[in-house]
Protein backbone atom coordinates (compact mmCIF):
# COMPACT_ATOMS: atom_id res chain seq x y z
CA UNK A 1 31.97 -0.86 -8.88
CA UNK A 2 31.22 -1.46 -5.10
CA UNK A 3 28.48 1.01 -3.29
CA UNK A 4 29.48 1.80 -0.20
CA UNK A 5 27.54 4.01 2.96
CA UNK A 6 24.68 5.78 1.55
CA UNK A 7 24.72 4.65 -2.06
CA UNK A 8 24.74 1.04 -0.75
CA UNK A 9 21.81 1.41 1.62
CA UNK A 10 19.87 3.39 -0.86
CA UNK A 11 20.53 0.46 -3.92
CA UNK A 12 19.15 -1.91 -1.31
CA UNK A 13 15.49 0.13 -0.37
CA UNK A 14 15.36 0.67 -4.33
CA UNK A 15 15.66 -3.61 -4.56
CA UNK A 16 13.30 -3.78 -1.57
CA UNK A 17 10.76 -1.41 -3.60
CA UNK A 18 11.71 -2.75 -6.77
CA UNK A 19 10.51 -6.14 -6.45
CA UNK A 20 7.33 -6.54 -4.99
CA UNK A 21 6.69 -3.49 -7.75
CA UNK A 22 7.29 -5.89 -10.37
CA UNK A 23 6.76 -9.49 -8.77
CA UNK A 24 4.77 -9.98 -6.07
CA UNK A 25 1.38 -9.67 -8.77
CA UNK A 26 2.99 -13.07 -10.20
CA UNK A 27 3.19 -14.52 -6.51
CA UNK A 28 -0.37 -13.67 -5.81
CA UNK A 29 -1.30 -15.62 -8.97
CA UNK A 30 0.83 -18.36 -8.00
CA UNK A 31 -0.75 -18.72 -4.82
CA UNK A 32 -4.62 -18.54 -6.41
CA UNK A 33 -3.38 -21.17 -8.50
CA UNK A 34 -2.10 -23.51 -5.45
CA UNK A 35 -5.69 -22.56 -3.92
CA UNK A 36 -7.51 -23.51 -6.75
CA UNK A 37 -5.72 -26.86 -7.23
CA UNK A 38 -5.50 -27.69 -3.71
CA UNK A 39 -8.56 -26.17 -1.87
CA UNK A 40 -11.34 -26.29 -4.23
CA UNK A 41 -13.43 -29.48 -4.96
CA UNK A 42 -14.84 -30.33 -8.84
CA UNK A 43 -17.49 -27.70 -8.32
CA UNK A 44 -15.79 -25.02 -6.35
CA UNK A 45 -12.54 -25.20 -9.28
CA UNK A 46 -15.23 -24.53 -12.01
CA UNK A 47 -16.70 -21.75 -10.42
CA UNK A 48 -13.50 -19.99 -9.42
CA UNK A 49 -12.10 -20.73 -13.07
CA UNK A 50 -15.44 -18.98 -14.17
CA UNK A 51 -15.04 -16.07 -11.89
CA UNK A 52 -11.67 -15.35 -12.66
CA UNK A 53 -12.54 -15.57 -16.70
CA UNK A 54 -14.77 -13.57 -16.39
CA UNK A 55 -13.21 -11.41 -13.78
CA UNK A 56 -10.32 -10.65 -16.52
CA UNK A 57 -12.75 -9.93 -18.53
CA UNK A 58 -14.59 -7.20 -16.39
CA UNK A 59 -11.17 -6.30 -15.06
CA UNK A 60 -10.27 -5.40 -18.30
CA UNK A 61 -12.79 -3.45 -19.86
CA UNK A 62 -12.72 -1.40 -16.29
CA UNK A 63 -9.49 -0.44 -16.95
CA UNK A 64 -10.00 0.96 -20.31
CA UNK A 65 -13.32 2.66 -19.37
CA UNK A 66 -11.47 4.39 -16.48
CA UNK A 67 -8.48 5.11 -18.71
CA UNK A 68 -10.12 6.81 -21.57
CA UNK A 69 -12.43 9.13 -18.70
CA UNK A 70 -9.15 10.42 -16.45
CA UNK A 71 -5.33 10.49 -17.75
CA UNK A 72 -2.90 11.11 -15.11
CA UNK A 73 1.02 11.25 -15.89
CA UNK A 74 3.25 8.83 -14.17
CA UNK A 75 5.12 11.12 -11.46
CA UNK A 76 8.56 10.68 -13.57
CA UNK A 77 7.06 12.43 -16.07
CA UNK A 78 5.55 15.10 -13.85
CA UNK A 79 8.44 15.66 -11.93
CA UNK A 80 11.74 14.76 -13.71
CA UNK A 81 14.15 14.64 -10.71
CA UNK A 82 11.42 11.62 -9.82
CA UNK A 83 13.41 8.30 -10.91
CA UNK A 84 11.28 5.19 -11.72
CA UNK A 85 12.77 1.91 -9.85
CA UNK A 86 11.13 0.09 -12.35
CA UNK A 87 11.61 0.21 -15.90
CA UNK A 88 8.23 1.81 -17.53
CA UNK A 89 6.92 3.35 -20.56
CA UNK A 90 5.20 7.29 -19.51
CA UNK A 91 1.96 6.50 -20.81
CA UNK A 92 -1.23 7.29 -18.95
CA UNK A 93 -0.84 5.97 -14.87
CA UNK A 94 -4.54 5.65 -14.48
CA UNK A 95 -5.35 3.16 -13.74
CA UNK A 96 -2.74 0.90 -12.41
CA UNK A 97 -2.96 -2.32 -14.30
CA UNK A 98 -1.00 -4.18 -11.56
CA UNK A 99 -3.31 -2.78 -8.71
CA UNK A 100 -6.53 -3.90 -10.73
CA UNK A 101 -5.03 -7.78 -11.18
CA UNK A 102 -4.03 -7.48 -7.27
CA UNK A 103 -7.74 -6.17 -6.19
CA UNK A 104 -9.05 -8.90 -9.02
CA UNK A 105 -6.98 -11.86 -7.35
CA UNK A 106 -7.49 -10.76 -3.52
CA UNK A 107 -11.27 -10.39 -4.30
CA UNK A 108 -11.94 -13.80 -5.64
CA UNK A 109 -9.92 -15.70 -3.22
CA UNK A 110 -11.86 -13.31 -0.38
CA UNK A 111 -15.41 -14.13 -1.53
CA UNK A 112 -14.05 -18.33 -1.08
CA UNK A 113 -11.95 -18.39 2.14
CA UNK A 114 -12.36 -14.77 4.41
CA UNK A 115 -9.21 -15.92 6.33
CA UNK A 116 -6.81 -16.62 2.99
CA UNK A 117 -9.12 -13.73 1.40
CA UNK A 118 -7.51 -11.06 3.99
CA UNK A 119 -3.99 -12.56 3.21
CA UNK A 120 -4.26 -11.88 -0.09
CA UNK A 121 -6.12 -8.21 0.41
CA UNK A 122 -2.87 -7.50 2.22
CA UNK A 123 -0.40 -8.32 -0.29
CA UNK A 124 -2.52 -6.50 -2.62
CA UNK A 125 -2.23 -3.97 -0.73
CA UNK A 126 1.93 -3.86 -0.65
CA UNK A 127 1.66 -4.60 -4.83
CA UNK A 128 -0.06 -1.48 -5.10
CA UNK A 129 2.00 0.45 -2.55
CA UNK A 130 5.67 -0.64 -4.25
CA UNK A 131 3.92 0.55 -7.20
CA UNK A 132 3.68 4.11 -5.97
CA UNK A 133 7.01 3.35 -3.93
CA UNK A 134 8.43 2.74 -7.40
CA UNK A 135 7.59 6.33 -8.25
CA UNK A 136 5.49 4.38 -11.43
CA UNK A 137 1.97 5.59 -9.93
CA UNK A 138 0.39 8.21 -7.63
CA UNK A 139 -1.72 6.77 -4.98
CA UNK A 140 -4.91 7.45 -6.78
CA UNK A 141 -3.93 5.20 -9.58
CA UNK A 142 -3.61 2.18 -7.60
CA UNK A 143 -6.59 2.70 -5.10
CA UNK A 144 -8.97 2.74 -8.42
CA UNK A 145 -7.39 -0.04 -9.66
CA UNK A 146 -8.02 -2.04 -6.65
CA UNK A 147 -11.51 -1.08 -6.58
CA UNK A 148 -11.99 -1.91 -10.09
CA UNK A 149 -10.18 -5.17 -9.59
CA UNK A 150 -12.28 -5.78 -6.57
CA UNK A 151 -15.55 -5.01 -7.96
CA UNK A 152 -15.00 -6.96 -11.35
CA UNK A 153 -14.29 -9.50 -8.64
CA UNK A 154 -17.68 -9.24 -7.12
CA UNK A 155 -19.45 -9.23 -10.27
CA UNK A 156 -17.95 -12.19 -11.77
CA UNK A 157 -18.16 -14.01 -9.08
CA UNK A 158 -22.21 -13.05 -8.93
CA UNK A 159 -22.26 -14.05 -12.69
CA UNK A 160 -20.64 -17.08 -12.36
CA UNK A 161 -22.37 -18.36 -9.83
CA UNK A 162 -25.49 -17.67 -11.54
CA UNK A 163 -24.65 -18.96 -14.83
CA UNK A 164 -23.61 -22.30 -13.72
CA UNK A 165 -26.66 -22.79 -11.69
CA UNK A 166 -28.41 -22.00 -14.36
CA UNK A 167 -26.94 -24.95 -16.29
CA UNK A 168 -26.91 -26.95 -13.70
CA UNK A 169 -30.46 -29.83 -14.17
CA UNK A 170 -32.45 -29.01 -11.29
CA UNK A 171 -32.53 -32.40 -10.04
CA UNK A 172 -28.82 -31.85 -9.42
CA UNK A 173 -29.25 -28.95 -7.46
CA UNK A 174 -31.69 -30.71 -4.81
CA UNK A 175 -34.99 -29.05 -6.09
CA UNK A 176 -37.88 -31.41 -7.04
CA UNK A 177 -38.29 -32.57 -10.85
């Protein structure tokens, strides 16, 4: 069946919407990948691998924390006439998973390369807005879960950095044996 006028335009929004919803996250990892292969030297890929373990980790463990302390229905189950673009189960909305991987991804690449770093914080940005777009989240779901993202991030990166210097022989590291 063709869609013409209205039905047509709206089909093409809801693909618009619908994609970045449910994509874009695996573009973003994509392109962390190419950074990490391409951009980083021997030390700089072991650190970053480090930081995103660990990251994932955090990441996580942030999400079920904040999920067990706040539920909030997706917005097709609170209002019915609400259709999700996506196709999704109605559990609990909070956090948004994607949001926290965006935040997670954008963070790390931000706290290596500023420029690529802002880049990323915007496409972060539009996961977590197609998300909401998508009717799938409110907009408190997703701005948690790019803090949390963000912030296990931060930490990761902190403990990462500190745990390889830590292994690292001193005489590697420039100080005096």
């Amino acid at each position: 069946m063709e869609l013409h006028g209205a039905d047509h335009h709206t089909a093409q929004v809801d693909s618009v919407i619908a994609w970045p919803a449910n994509y874009l996250l695996w573009v973003m990892a994509a392109g962390a990948v190419a950074y990490w292969v391409f951009r980083e030297n021997r030390a700089g890929k072991i650190t970053l691998a480090a930081s995103a373990i660990i990251g994932l980790g955090l990441t996580l463990v942030f999400i079920a924390i904040a999920a067990r302390l706040h539920t909030d229905p997706r917005p097709f189950v609170q209002n019915p006439r609400l259709h999700p673009l996506i196709a999704h189960s109605a559990d609990n909305g909070f956090p948004s998973d994607h949001s926290a991987a965006a935040g997670l991804i954008a963070t790390l690449i931000a706290l290596r390369d500023r420029l690529l770093g802002v880049v990323f914080g915007l496409v972060a940005v539009i996961v977590a807005a197609a998300r909401v777009a998508a009717h799938v989240h409110h907009l408190q779901d997703v701005a948690i879960g790019l803090v949390l993202g963000a912030l296990a991030a931060t930490i990761a990166t902190v403990l990462a950095g500190f745990a390889i210097s830590r292994r690292t022989p001193a005489s590697r590291r420039g100080a005096i044996t």
